[in-house]
PDB file of N, CA and C in Angstrom:
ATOM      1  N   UNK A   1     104.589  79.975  -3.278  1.00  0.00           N
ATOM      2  CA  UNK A   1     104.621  80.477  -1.922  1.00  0.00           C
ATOM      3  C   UNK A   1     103.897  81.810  -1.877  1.00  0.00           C
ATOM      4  N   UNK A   2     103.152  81.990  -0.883  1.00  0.00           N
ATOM      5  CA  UNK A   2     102.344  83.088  -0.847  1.00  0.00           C
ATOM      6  C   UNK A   2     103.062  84.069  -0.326  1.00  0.00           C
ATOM      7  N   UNK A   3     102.993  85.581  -0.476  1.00  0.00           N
ATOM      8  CA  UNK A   3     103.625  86.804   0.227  1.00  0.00           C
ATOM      9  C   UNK A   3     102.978  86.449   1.630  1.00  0.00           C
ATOM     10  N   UNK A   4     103.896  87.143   2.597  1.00  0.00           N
ATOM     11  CA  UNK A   4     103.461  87.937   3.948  1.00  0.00           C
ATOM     12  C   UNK A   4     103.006  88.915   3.946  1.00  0.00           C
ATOM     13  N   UNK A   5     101.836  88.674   5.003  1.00  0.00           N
ATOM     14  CA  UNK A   5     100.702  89.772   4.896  1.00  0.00           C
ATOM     15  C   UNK A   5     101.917  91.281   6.040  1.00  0.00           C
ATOM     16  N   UNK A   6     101.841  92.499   6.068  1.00  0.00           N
ATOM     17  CA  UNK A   6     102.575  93.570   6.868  1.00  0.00           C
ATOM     18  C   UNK A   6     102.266  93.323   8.424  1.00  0.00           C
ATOM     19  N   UNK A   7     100.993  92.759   8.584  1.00  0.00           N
ATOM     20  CA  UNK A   7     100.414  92.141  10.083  1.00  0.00           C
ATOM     21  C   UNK A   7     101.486  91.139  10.985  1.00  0.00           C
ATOM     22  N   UNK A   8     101.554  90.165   9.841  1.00  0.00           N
ATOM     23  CA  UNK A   8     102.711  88.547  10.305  1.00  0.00           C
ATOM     24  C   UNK A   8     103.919  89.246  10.609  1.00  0.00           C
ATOM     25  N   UNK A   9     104.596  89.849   9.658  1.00  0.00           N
ATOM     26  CA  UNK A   9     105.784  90.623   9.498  1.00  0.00           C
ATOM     27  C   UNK A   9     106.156  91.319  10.881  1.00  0.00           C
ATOM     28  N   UNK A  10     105.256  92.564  11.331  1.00  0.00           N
ATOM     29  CA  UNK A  10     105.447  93.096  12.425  1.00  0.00           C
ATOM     30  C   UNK A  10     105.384  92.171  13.494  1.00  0.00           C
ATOM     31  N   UNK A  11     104.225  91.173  13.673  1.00  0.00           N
ATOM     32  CA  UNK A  11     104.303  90.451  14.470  1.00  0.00           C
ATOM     33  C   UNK A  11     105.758  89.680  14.862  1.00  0.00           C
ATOM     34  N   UNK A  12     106.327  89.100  13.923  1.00  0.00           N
ATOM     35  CA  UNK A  12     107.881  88.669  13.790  1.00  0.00           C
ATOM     36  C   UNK A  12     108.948  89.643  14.284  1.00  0.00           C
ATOM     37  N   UNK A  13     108.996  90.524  14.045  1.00  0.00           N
ATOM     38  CA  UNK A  13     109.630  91.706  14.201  1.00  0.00           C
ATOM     39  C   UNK A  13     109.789  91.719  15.932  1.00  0.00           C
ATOM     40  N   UNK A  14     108.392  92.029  16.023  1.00  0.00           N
ATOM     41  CA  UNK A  14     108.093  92.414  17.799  1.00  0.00           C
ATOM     42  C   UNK A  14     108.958  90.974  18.747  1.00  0.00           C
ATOM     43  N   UNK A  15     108.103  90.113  18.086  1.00  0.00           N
ATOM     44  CA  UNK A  15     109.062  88.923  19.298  1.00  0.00           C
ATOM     45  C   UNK A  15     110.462  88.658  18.797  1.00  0.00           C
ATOM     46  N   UNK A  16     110.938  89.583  17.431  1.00  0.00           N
ATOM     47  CA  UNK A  16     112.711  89.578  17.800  1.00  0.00           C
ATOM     48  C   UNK A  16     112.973  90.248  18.583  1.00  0.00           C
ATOM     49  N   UNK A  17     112.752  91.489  18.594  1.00  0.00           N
ATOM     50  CA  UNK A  17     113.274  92.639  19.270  1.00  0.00           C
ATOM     51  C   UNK A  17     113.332  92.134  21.105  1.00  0.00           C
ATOM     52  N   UNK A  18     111.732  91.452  21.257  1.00  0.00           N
ATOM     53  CA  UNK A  18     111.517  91.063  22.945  1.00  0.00           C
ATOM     54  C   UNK A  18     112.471  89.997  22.874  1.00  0.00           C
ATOM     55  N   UNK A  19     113.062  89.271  22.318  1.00  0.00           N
ATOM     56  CA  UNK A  19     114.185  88.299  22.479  1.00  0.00           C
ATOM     57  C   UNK A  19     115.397  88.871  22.605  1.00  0.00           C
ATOM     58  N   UNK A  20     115.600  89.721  21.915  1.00  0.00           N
ATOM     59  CA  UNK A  20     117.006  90.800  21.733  1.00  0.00           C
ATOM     60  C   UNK A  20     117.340  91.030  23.408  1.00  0.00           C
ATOM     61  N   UNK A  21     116.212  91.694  23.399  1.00  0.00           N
ATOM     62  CA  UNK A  21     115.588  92.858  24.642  1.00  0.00           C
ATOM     63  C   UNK A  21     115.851  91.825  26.267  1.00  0.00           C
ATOM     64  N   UNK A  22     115.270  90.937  25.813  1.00  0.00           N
ATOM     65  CA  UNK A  22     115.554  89.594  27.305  1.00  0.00           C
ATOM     66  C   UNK A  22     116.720  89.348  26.879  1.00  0.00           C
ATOM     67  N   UNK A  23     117.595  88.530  25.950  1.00  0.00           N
ATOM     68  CA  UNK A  23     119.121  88.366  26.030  1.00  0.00           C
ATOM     69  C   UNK A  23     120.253  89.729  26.710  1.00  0.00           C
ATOM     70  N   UNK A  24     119.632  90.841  25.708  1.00  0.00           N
ATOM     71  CA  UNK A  24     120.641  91.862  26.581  1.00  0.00           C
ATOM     72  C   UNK A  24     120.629  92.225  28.110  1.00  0.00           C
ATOM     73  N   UNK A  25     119.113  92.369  28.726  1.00  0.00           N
ATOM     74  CA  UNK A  25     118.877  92.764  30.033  1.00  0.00           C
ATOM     75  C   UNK A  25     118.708  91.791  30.990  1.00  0.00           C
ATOM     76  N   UNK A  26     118.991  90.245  30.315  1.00  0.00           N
ATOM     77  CA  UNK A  26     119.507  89.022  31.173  1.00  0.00           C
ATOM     78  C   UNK A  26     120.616  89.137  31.757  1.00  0.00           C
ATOM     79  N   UNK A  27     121.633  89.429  30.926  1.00  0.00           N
ATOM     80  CA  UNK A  27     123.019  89.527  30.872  1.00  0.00           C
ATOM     81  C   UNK A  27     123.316  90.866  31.860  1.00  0.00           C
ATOM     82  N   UNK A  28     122.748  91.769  31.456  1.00  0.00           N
ATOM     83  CA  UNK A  28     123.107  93.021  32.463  1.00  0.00           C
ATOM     84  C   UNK A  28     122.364  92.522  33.845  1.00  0.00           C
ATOM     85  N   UNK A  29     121.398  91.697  33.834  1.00  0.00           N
ATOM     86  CA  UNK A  29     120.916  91.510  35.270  1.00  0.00           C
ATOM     87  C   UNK A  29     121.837  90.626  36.137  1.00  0.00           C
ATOM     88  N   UNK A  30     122.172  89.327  35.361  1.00  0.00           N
ATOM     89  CA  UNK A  30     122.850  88.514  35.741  1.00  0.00           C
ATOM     90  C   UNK A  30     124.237  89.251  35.944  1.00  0.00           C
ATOM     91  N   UNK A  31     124.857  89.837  35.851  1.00  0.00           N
ATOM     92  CA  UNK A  31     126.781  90.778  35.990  1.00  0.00           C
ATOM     93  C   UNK A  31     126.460  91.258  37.342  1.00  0.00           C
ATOM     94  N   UNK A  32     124.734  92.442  37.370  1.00  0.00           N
ATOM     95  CA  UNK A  32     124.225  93.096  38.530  1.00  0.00           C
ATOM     96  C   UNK A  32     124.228  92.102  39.998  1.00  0.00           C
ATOM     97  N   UNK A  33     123.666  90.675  39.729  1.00  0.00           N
ATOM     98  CA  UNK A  33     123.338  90.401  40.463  1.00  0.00           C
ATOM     99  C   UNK A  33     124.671  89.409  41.041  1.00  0.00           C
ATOM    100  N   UNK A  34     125.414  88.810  40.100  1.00  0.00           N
ATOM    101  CA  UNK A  34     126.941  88.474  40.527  1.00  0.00           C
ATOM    102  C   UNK A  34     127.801  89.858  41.422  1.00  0.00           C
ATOM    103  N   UNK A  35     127.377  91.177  41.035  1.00  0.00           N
ATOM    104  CA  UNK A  35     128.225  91.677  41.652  1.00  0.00           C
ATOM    105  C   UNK A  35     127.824  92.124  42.991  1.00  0.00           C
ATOM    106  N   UNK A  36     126.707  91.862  43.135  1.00  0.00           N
ATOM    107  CA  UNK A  36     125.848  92.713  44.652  1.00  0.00           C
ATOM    108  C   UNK A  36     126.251  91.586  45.313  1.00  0.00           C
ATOM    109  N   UNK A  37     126.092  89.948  44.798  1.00  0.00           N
ATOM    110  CA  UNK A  37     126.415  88.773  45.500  1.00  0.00           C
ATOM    111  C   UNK A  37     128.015  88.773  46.240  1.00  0.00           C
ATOM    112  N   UNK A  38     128.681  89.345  44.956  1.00  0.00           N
ATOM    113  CA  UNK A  38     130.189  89.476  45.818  1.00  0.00           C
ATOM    114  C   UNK A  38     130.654  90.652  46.835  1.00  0.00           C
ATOM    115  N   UNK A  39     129.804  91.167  46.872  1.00  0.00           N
ATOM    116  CA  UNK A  39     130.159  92.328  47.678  1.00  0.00           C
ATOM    117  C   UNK A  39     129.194  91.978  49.395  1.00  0.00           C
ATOM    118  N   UNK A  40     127.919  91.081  48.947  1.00  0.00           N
ATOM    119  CA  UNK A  40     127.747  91.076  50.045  1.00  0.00           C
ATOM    120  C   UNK A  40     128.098  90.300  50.970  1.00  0.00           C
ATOM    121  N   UNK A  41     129.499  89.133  50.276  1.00  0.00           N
ATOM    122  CA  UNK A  41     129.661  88.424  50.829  1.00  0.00           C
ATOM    123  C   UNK A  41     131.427  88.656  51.515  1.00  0.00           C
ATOM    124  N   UNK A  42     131.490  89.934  51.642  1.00  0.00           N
ATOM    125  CA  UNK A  42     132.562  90.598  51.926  1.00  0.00           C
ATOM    126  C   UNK A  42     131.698  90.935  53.862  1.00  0.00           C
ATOM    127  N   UNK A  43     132.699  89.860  54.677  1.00  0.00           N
ATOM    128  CA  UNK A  43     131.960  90.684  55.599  1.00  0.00           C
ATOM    129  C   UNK A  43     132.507  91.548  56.189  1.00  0.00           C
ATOM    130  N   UNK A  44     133.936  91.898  56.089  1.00  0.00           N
ATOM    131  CA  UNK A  44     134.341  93.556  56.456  1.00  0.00           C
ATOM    132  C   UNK A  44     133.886  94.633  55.930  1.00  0.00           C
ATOM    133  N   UNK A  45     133.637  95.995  57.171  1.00  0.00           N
ATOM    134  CA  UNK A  45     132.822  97.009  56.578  1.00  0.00           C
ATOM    135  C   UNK A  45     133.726  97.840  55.912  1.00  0.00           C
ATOM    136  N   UNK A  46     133.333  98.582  55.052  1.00  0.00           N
ATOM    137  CA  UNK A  46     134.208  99.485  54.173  1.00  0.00           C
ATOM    138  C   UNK A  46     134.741 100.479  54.701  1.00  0.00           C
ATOM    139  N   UNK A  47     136.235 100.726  54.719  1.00  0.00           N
ATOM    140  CA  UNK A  47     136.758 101.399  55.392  1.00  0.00           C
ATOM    141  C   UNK A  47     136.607 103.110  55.059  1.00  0.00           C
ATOM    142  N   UNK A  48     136.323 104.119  55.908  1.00  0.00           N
ATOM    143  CA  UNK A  48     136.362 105.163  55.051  1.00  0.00           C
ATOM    144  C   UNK A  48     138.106 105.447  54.967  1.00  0.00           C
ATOM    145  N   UNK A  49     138.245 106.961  54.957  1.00  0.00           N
ATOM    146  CA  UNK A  49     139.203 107.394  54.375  1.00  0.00           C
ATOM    147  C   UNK A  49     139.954 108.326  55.642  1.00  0.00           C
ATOM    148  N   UNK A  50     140.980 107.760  55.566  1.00  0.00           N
ATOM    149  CA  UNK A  50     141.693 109.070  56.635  1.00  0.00           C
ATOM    150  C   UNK A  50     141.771 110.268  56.292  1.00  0.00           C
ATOM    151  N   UNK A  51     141.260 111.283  56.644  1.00  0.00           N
ATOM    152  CA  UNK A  51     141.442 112.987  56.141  1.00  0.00           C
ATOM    153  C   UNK A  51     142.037 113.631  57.288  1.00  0.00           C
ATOM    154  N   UNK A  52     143.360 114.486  56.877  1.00  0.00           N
ATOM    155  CA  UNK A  52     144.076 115.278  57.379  1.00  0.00           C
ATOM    156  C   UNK A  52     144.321 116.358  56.960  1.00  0.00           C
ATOM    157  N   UNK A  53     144.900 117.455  57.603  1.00  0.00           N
ATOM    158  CA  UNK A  53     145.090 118.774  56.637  1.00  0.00           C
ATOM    159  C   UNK A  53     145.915 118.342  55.816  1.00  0.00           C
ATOM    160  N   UNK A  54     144.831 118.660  54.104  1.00  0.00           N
ATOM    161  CA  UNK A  54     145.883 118.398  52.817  1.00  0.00           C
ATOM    162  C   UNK A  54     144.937 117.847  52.157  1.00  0.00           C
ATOM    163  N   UNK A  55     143.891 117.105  52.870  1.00  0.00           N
ATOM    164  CA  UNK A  55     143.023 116.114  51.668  1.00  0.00           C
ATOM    165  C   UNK A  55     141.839 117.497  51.174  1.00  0.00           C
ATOM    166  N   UNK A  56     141.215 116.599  50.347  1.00  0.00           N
ATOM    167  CA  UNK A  56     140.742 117.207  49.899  1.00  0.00           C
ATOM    168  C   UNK A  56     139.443 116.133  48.720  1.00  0.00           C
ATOM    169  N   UNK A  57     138.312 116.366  48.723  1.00  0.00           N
ATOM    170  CA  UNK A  57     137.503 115.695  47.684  1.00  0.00           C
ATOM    171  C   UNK A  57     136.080 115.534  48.642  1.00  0.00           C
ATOM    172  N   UNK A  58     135.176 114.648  48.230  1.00  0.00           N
ATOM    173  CA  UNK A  58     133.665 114.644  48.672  1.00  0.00           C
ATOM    174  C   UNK A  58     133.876 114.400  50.150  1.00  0.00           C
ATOM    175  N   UNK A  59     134.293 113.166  50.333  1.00  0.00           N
ATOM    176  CA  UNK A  59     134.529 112.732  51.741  1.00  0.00           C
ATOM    177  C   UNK A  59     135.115 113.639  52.801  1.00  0.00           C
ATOM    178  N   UNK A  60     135.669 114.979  52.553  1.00  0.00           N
ATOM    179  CA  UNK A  60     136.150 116.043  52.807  1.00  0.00           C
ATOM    180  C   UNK A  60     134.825 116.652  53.272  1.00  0.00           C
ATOM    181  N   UNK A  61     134.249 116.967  52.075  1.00  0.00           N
ATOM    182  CA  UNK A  61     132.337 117.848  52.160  1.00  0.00           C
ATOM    183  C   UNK A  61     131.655 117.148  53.044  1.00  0.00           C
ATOM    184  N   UNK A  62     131.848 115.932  53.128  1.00  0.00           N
ATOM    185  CA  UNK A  62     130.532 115.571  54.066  1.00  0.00           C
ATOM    186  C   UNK A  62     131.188 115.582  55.585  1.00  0.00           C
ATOM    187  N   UNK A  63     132.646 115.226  55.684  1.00  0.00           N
ATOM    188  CA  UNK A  63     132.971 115.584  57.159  1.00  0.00           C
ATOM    189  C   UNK A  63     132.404 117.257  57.786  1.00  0.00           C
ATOM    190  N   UNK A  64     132.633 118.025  56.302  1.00  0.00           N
ATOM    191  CA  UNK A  64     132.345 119.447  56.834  1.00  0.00           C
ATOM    192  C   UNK A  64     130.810 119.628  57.289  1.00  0.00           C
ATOM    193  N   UNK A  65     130.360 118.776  56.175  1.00  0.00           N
ATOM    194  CA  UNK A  65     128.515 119.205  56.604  1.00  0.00           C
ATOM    195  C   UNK A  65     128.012 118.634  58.212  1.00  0.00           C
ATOM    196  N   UNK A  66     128.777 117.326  58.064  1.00  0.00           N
ATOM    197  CA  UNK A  66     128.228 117.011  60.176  1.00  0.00           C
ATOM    198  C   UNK A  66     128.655 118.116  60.618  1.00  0.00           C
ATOM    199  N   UNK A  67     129.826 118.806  60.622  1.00  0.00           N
ATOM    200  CA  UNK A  67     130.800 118.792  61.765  1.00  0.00           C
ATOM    201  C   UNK A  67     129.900 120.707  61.695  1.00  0.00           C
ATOM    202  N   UNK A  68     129.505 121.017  60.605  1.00  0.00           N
ATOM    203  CA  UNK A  68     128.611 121.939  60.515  1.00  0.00           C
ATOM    204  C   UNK A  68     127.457 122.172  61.563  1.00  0.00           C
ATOM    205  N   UNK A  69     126.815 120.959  61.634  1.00  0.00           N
ATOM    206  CA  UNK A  69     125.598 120.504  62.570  1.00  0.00           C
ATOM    207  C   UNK A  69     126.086 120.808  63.598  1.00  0.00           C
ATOM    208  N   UNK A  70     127.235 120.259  64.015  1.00  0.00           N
ATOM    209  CA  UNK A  70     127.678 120.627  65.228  1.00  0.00           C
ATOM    210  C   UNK A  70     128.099 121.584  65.937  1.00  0.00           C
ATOM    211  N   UNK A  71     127.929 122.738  65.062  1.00  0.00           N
ATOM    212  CA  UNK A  71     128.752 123.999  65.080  1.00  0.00           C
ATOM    213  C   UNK A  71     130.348 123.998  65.495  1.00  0.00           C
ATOM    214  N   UNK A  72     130.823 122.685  65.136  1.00  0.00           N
ATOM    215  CA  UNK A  72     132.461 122.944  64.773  1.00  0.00           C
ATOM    216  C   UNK A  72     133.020 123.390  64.128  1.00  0.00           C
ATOM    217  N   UNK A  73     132.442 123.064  63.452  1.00  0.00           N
ATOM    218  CA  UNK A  73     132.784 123.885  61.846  1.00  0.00           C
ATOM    219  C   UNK A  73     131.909 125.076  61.038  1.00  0.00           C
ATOM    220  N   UNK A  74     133.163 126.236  61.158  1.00  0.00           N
ATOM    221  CA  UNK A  74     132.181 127.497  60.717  1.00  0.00           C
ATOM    222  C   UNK A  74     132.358 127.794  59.440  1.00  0.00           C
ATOM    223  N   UNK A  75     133.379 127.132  58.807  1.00  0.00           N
ATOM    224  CA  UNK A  75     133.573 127.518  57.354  1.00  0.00           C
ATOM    225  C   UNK A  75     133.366 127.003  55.964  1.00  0.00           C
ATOM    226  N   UNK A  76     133.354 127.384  54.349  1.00  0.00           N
ATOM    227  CA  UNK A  76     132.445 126.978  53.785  1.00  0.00           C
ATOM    228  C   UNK A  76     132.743 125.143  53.629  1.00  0.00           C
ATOM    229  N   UNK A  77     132.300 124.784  53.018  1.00  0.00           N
ATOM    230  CA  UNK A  77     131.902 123.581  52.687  1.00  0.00           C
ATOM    231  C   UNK A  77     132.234 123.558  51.665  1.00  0.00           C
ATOM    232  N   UNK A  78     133.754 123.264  51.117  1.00  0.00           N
ATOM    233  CA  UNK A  78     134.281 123.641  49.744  1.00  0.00           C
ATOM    234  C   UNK A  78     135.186 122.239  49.601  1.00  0.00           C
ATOM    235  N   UNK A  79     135.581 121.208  50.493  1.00  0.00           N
ATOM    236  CA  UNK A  79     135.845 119.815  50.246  1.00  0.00           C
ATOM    237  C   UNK A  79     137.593 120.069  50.536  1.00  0.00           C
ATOM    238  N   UNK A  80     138.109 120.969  51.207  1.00  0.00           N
ATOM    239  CA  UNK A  80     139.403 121.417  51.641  1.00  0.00           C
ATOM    240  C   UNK A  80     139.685 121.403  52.824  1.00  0.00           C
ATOM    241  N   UNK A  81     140.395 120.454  53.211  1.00  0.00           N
ATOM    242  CA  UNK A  81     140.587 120.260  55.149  1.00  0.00           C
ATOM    243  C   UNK A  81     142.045 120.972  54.983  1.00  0.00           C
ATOM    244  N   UNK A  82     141.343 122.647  55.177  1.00  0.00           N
ATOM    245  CA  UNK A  82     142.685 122.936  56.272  1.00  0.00           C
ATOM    246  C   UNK A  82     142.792 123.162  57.238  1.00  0.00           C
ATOM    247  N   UNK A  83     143.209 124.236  57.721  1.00  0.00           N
ATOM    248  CA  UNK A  83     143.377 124.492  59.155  1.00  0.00           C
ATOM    249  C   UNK A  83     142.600 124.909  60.197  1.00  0.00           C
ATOM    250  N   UNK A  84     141.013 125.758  59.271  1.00  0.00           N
ATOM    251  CA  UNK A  84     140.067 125.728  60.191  1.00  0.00           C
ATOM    252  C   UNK A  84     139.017 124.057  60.534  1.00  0.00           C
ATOM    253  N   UNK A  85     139.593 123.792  59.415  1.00  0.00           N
ATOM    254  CA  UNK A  85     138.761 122.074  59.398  1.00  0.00           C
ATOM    255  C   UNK A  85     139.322 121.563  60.411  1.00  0.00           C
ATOM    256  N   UNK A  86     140.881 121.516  60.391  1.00  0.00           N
ATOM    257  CA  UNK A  86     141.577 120.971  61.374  1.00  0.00           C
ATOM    258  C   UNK A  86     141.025 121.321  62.880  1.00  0.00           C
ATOM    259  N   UNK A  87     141.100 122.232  62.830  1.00  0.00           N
ATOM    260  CA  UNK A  87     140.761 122.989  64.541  1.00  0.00           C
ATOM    261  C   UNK A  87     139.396 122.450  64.953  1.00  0.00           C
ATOM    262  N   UNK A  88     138.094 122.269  63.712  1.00  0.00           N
ATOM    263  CA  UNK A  88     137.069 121.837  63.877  1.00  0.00           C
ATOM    264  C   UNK A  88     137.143 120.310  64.178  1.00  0.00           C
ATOM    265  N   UNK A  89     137.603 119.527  63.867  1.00  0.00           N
ATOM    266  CA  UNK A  89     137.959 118.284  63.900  1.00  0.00           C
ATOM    267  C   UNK A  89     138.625 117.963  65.229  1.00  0.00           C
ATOM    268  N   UNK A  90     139.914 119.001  66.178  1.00  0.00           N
ATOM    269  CA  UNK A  90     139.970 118.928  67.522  1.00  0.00           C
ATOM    270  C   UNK A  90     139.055 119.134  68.204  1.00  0.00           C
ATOM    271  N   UNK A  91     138.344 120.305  68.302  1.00  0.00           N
ATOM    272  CA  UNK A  91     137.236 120.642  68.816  1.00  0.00           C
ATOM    273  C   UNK A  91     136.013 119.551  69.091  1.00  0.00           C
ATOM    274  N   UNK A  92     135.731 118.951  67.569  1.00  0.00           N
ATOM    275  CA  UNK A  92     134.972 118.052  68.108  1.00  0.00           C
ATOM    276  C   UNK A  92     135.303 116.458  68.550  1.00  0.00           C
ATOM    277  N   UNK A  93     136.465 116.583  68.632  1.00  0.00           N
ATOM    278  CA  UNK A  93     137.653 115.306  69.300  1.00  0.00           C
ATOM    279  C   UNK A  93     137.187 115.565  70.737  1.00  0.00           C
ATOM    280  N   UNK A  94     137.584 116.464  71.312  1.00  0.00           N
ATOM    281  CA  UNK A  94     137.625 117.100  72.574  1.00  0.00           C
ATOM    282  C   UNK A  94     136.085 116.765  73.031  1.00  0.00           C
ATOM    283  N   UNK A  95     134.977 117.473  72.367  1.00  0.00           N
ATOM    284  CA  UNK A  95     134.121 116.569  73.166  1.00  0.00           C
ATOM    285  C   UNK A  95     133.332 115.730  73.155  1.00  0.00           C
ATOM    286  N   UNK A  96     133.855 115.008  71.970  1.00  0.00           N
ATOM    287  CA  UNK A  96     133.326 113.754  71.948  1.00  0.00           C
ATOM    288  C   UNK A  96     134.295 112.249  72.574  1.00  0.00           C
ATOM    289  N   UNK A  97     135.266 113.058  73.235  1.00  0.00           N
ATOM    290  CA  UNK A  97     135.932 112.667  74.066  1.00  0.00           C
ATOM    291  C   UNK A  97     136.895 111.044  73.448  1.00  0.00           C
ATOM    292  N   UNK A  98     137.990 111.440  71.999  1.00  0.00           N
ATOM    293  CA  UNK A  98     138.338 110.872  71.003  1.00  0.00           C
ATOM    294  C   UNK A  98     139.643 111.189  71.446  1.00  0.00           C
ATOM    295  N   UNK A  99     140.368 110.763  70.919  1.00  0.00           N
ATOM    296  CA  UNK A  99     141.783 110.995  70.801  1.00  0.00           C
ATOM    297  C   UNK A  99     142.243 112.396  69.967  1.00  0.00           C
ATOM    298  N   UNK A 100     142.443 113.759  70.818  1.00  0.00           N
ATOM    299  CA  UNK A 100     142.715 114.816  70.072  1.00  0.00           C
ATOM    300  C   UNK A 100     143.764 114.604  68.656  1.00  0.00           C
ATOM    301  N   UNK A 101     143.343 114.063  67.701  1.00  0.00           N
ATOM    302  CA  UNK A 101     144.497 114.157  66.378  1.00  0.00           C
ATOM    303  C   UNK A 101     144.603 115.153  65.461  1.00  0.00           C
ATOM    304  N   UNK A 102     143.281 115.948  64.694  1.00  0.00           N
ATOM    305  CA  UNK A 102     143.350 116.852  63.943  1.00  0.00           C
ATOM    306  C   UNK A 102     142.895 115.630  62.840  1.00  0.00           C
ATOM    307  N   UNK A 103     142.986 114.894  63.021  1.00  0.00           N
ATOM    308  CA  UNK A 103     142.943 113.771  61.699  1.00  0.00           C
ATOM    309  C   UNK A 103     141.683 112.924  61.935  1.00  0.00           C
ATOM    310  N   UNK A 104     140.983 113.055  61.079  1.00  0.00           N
ATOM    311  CA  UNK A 104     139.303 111.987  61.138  1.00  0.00           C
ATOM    312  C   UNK A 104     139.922 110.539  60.556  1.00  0.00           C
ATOM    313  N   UNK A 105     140.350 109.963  61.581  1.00  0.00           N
ATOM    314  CA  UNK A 105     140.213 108.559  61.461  1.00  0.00           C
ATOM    315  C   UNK A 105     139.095 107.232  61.388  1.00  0.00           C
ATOM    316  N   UNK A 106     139.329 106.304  62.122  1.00  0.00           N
ATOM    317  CA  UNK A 106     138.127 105.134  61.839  1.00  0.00           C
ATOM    318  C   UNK A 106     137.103 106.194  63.400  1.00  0.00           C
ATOM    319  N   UNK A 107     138.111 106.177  64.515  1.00  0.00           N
ATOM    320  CA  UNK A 107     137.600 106.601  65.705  1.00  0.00           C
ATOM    321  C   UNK A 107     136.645 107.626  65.581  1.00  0.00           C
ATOM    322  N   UNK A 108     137.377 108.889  64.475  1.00  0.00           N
ATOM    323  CA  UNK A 108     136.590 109.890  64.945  1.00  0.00           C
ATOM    324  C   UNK A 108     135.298 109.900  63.397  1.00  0.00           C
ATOM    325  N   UNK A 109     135.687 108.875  62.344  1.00  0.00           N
ATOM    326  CA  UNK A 109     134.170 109.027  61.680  1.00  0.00           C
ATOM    327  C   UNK A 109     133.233 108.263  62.491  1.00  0.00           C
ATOM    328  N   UNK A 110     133.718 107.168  63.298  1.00  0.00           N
ATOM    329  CA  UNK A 110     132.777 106.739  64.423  1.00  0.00           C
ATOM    330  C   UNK A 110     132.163 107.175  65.170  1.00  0.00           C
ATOM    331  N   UNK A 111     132.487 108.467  65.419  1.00  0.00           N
ATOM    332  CA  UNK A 111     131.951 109.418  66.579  1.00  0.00           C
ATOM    333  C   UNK A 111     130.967 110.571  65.361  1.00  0.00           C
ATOM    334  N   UNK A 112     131.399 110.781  64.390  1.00  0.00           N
ATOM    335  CA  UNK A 112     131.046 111.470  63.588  1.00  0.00           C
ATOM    336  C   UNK A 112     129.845 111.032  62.893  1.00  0.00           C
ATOM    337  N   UNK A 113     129.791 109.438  62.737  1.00  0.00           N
ATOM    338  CA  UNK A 113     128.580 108.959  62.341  1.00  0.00           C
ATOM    339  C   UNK A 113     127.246 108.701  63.176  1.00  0.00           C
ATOM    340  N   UNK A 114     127.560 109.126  64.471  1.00  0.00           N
ATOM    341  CA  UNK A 114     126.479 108.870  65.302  1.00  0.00           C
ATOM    342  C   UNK A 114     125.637 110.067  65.487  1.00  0.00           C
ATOM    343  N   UNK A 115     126.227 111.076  65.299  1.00  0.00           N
ATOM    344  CA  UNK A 115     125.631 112.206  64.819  1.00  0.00           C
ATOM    345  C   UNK A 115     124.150 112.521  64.015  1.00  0.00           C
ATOM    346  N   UNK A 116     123.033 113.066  65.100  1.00  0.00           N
ATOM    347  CA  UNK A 116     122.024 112.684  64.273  1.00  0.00           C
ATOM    348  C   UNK A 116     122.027 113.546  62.526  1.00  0.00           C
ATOM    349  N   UNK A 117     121.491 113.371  61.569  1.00  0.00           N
ATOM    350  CA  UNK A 117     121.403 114.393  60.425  1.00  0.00           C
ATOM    351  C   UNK A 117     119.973 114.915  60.152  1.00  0.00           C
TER     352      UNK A 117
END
């Protein structure tokens, strides 16, 4: 039996690795594409989150940044609905003509999302 020339060898090498390379990023495509499939076949829209004085996290920051635009809100943008958030959140209840709650519900991110950015 004759040796392998270092040419054949690499050559072998390369179309394992591109086999490796398609089995693994099949598999991650195929999970990707099962999961975008199940989600898009969810036809309720995703609910956001009720925020009241007390919450607190991202969804917090971005109520502040509209409500910023709007000049309802004068204070920082630190992801803490308290009491000036609160007041900002009546304020812009009031004229966007919502149910005064203090609380950003489905109603008032509805009103909140129409908001140009």
């Amino acid at each position: 039996m004759e040796p392998l020339n270092g040419k054949f060898q690499q050559l072998q090498k390369d179309a394992e690795a591109k086999i490796f390379h398609q089995n693994i990023f099949l598999v991650n495509e195929q999970a990707a594409n099962e999961d975008i499939e199940q989600e898009n076949n969810q036809n309720e829209p995703t609910a956001l989150p009720e925020l009241s004085k007390g919450s607190k996290g991202e969804m917090v920051m971005k109520a502040q940044r509209i409500l910023k635009t709007t000049s309802d809100y004068v204070g920082y943008v630190d992801g803490d609905f308290g009491w000036v958030m609160e007041a900002a959140v009546q304020s812009f209840q009031r004229r966007s003509k919502v149910a005064i709650t203090g609380i950003i519900n489905d109603e008032t991110w509805e009103a909140l999302n129409q908001i140009p950015r």
